[in-house]
C-alpha atoms as a PDB file:
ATOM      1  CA  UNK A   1       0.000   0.000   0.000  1.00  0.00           C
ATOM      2  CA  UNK A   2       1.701   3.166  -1.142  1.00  0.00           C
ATOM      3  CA  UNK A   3       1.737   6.385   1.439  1.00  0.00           C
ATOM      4  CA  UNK A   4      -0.850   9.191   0.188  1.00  0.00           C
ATOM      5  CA  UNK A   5       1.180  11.656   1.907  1.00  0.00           C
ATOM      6  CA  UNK A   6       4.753  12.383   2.514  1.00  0.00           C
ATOM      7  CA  UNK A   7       6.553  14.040   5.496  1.00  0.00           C
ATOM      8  CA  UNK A   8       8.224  16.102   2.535  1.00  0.00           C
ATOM      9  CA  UNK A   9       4.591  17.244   1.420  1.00  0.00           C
ATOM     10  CA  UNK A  10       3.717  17.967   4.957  1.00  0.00           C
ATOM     11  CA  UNK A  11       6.441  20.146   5.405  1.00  0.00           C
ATOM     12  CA  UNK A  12       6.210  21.987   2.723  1.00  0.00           C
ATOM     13  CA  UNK A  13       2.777  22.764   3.678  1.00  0.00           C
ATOM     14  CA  UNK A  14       3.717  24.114   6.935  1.00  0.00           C
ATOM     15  CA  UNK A  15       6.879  26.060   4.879  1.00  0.00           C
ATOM     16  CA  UNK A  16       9.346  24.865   6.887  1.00  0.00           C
ATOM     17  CA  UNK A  17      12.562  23.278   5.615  1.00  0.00           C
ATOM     18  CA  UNK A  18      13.630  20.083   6.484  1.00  0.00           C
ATOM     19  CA  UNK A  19      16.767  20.330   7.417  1.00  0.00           C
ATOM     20  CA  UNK A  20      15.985  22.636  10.154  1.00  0.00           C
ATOM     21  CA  UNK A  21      12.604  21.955  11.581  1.00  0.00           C
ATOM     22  CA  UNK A  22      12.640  21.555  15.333  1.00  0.00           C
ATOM     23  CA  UNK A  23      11.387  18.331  16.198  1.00  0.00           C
ATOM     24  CA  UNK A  24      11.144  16.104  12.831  1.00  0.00           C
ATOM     25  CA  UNK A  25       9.811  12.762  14.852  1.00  0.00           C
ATOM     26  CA  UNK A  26       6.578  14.934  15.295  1.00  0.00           C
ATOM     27  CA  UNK A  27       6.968  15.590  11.852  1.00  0.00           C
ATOM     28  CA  UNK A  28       6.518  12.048  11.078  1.00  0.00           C
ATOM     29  CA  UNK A  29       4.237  10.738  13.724  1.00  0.00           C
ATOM     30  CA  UNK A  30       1.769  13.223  12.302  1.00  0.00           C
ATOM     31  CA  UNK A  31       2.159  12.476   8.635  1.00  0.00           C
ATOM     32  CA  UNK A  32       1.284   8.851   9.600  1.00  0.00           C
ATOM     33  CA  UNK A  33      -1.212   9.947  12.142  1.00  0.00           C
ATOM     34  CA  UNK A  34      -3.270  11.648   9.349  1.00  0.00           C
ATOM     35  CA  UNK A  35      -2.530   9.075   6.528  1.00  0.00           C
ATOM     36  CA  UNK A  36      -4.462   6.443   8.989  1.00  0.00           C
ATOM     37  CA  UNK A  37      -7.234   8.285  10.108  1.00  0.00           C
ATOM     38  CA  UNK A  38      -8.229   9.831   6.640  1.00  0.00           C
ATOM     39  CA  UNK A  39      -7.686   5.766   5.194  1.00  0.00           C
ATOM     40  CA  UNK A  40      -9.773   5.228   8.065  1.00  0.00           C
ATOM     41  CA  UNK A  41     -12.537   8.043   8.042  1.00  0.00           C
ATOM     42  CA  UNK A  42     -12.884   7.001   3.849  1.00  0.00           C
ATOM     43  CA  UNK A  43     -13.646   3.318   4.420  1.00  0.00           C
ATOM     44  CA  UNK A  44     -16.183   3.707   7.413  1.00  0.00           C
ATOM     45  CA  UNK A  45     -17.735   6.120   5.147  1.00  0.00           C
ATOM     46  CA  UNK A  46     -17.924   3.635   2.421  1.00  0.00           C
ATOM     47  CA  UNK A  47     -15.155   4.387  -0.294  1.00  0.00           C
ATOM     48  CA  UNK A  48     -12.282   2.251  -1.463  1.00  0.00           C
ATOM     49  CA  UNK A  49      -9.031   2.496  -0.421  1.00  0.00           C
ATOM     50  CA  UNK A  50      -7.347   3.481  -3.681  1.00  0.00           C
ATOM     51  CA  UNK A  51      -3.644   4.208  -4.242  1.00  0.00           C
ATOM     52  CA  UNK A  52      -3.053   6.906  -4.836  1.00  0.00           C
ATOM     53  CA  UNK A  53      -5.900   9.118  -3.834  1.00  0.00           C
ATOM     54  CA  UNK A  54      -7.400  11.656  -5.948  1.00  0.00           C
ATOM     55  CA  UNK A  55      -5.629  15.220  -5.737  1.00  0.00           C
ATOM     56  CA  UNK A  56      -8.505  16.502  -2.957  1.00  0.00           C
ATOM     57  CA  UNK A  57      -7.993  13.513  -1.157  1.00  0.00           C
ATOM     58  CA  UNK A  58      -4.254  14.158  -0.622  1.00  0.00           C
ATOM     59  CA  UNK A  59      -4.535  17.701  -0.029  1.00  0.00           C
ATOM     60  CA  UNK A  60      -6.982  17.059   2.750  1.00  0.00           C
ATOM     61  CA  UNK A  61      -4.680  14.572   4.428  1.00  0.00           C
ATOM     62  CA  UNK A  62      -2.130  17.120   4.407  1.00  0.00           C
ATOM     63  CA  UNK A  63      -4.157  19.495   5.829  1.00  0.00           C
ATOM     64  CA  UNK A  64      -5.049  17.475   8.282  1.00  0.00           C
ATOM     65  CA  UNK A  65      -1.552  16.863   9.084  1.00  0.00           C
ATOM     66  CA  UNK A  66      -0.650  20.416   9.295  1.00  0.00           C
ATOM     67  CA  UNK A  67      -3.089  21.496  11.530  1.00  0.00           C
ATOM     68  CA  UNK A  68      -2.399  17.909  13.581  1.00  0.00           C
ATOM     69  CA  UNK A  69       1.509  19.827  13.834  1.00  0.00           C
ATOM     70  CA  UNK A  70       0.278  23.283  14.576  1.00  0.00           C
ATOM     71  CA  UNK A  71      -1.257  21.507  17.735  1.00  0.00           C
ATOM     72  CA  UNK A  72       0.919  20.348  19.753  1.00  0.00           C
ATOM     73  CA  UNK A  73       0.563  22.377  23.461  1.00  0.00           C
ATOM     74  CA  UNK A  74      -2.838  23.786  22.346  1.00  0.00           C
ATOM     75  CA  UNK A  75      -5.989  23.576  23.986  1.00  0.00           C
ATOM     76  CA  UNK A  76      -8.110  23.383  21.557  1.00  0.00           C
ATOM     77  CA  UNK A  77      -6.763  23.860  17.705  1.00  0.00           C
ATOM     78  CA  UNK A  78      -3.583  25.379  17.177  1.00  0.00           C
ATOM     79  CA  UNK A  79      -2.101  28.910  18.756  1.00  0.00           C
ATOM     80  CA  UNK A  80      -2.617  31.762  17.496  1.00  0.00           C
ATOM     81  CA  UNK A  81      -1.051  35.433  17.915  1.00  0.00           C
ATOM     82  CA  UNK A  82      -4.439  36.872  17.252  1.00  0.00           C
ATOM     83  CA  UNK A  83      -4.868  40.200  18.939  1.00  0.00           C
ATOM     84  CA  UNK A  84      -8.600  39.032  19.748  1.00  0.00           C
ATOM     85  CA  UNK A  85      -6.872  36.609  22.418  1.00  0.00           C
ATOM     86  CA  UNK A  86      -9.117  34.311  24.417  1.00  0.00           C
ATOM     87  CA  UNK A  87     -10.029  30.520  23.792  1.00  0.00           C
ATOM     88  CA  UNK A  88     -11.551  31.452  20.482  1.00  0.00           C
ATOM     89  CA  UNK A  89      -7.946  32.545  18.277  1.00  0.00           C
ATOM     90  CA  UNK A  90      -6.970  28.948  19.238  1.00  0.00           C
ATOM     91  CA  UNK A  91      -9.386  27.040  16.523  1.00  0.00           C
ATOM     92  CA  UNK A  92      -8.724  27.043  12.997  1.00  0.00           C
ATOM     93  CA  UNK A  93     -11.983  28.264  11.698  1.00  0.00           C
ATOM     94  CA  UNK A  94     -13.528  26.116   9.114  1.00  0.00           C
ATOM     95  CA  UNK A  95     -10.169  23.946   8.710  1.00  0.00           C
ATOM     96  CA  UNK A  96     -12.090  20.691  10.087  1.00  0.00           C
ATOM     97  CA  UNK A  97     -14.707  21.042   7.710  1.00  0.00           C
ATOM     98  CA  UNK A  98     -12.591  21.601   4.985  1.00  0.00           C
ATOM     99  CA  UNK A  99     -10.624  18.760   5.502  1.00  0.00           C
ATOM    100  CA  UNK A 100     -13.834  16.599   5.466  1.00  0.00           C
ATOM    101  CA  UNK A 101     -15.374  17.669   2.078  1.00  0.00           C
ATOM    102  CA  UNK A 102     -11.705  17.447   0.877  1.00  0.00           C
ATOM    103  CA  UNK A 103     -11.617  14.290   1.647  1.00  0.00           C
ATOM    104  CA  UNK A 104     -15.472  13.744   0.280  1.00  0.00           C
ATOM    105  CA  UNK A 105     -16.228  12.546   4.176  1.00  0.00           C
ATOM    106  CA  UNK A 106     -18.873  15.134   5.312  1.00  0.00           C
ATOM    107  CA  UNK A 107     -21.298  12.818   4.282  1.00  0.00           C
ATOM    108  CA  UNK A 108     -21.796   9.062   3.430  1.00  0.00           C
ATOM    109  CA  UNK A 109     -20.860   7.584   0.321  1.00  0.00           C
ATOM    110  CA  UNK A 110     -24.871   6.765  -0.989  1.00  0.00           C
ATOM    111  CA  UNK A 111     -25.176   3.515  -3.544  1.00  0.00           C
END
């Protein structure tokens, strides 16, 4: 089964290099971490697992990834230097839902 997502494509979507980016086992935990849960999300919602995905598909998963990166030590979403402050510059607004149409899981597959 061939990875739909690379820690190279990850990384590029947060623009950081990777020769330099602090901790690069995160890196790959959570380029794995989003490869299995969007396989995952796709078949309980009733699509095959095909290799590779279509472009949506993979730029969902690395979405996913990114903001699975941009998490670590948050509450809730990643941090934020909003000058609104409070709880609410902490969630990416809309990214979750994003990432599910991307992936073509905000709904059941139907027949």
């Amino acid at each position: 089964m061939a990875a739909w997502i690379t820690v190279e494509d990850v990384a590029a979507a947060l623009g950081v290099d990777l020769d330099t980016v602090e901790d690069p086992a995160r890196l790959a935990a959570v380029t794995a971490a989003a490869e299995a849960w969007a396989r995952r999300r796709r078949q309980t919602s009733g699509y095959a697992d095909t290799d590779p995905p279509a472009a949506d598909v993979v730029e969902g998963t690395v979405t996913f990834a990114v903001a699975l990166y941009r998490s670590r030590g948050a509450v809730d979403g990643f941090a934020s230097f909003s000058t609104f402050g409070g709880a609410a510059s902490l969630v990416p607004t809309g990214t979750m839902g994003m990432v599910l149409r991307l992936l073509g899981i905000d709904r059941p597959q139907v027949g």
